[in-house]
Protein backbone atom coordinates (compact mmCIF):
# COMPACT_ATOMS: atom_id res chain seq x y z
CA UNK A 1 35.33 -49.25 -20.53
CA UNK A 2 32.31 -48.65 -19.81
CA UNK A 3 30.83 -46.41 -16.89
CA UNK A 4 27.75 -46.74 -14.65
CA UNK A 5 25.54 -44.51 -17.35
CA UNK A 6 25.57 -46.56 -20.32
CA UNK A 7 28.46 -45.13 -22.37
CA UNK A 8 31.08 -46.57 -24.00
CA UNK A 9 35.05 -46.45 -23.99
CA UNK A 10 34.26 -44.16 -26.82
CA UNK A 11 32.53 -41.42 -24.85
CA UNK A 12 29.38 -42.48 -26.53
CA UNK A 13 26.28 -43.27 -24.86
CA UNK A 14 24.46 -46.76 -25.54
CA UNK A 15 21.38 -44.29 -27.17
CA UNK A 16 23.64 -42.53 -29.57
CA UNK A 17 24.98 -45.38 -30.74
CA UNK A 18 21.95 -47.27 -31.30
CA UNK A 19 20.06 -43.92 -33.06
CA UNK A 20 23.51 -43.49 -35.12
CA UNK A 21 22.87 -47.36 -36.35
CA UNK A 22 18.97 -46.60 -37.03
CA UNK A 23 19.99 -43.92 -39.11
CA UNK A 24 22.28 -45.40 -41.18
CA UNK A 25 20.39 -48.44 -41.26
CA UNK A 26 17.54 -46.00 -42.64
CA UNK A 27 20.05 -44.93 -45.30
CA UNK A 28 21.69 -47.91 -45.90
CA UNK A 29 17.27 -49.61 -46.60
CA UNK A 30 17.13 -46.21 -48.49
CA UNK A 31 19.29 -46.78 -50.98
CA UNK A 32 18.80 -50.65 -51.13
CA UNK A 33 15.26 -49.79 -52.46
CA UNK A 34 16.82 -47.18 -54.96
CA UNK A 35 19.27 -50.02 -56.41
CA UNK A 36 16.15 -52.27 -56.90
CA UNK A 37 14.12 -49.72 -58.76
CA UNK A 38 16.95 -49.33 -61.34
CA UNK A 39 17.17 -53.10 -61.59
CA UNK A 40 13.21 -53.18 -61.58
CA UNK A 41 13.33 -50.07 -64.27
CA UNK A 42 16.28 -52.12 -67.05
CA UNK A 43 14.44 -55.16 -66.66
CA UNK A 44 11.00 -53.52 -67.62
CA UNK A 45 12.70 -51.66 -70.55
CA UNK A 46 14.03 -55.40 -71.71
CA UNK A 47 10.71 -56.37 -71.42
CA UNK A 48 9.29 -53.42 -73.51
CA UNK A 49 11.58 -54.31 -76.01
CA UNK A 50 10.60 -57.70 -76.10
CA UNK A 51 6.75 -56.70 -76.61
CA UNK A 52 7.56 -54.07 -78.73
CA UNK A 53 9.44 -56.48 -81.13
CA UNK A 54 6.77 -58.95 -81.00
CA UNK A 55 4.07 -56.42 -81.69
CA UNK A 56 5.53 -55.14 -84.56
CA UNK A 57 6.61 -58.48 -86.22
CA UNK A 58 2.89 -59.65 -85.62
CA UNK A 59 1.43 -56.43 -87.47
CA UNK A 60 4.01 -55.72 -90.14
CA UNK A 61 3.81 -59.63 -90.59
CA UNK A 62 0.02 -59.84 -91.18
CA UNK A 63 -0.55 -56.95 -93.24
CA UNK A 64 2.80 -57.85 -95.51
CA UNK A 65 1.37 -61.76 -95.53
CA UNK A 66 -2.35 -60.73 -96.75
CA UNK A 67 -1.31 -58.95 -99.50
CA UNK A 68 1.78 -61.34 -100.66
CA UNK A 69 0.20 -64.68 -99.94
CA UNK A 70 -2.34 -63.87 -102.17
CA UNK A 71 -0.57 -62.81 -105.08
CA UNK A 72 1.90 -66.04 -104.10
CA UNK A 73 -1.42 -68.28 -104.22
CA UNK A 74 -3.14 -66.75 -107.59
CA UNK A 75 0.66 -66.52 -109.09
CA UNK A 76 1.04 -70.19 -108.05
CA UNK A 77 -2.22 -71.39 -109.52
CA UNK A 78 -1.41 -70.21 -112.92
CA UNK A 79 1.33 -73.41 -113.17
CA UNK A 80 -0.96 -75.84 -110.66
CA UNK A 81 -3.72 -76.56 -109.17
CA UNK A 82 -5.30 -73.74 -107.24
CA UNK A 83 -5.67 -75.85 -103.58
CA UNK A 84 -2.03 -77.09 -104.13
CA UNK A 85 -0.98 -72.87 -104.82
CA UNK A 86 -2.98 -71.82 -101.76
CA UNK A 87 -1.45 -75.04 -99.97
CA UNK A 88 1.90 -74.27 -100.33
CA UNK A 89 1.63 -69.99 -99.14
CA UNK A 90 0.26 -71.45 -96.54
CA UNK A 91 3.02 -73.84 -95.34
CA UNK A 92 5.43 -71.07 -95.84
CA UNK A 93 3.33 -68.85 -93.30
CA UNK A 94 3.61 -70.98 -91.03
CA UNK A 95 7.11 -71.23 -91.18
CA UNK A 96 7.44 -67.57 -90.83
CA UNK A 97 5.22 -67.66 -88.11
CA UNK A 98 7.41 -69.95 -86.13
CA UNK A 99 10.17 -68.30 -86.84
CA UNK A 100 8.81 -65.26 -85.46
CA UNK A 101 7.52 -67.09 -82.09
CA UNK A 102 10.63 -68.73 -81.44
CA UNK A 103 12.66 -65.41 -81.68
CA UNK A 104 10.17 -63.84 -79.31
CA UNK A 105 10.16 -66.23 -77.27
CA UNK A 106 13.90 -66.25 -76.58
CA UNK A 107 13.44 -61.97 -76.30
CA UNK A 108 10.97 -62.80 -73.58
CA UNK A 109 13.37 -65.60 -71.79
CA UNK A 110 16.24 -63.44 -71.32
CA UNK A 111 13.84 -60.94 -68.94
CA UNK A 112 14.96 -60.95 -65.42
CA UNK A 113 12.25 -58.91 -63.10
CA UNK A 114 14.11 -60.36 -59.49
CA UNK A 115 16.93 -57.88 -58.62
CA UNK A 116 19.66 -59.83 -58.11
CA UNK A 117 22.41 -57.15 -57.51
CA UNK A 118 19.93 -55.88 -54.92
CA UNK A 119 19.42 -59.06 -53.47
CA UNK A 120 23.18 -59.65 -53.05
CA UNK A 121 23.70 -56.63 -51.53
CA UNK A 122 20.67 -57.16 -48.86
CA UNK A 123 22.62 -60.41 -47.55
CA UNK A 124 25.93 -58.34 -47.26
CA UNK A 125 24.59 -55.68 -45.37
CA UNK A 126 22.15 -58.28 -42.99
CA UNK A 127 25.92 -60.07 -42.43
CA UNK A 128 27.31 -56.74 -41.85
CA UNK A 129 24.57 -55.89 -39.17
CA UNK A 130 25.17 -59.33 -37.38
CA UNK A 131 28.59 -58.51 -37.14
CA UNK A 132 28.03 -54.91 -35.62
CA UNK A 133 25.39 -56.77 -32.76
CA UNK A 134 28.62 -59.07 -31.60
């Protein structure tokens, strides 16, 4: 039971108990913000890895397609009609190109940046502090 000074059955005072819960509620936000950087921090490096594959497929892909849709064109026009040759390359960059978008595109879909093991864990402990107020 309590007594006439504000402590509990515990031998605790009111004030201890309430600057024992604002410390480990300082701990508790503490680490919360440490579990969203590392969320923050994989999602980011997916991310980079995304770009990075996207860069490099555009680059690579341009230089390669200067150089071998031109000798694909000229080769081409030796059996046909020059337009139809440099037609044709053409069509078949643009496949490539697609190709190359689409798989970027589902790189850059599977990126996450909300924390959602963070999140989760933010509604436990705000339940958790409910129940320690009743």
């Amino acid at each position: 039971m309590a007594d006439g000074r504000g402590s509990t059955s515990g031998g605790e005072s009111v004030g201890e108990l309430f600057s024992k819960l604002g410390h480990q509620v300082g701990e508790l936000v503490g680490k919360e913000m440490q579990l969203a950087r590392s969320e923050l921090r994989d999602e980011l490096a997916k991310g980079v890895k995304a770009t990075a594959s996207l860069s490099g497929a555009a680059v690579v892909g341009l230089v390669a397609l200067v150089f071998l849709s031109s000798a694909a064109a000229w080769g081409l026009a030796e059996v046909m009609s020059p337009g139809w040759a440099f037609l044709i390359v053409g069509t078949v960059q643009v496949a490539v190109a697609g190709l190359l978008f689409l798989t970027g595109r589902k790189q850059a879909a599977e990126v996450d940046p909300v924390p959602h093991d963070t999140l989760q864990t933010l509604k436990e402990d705000a339940q958790w502090a409910r129940s320690q107020k009743s």
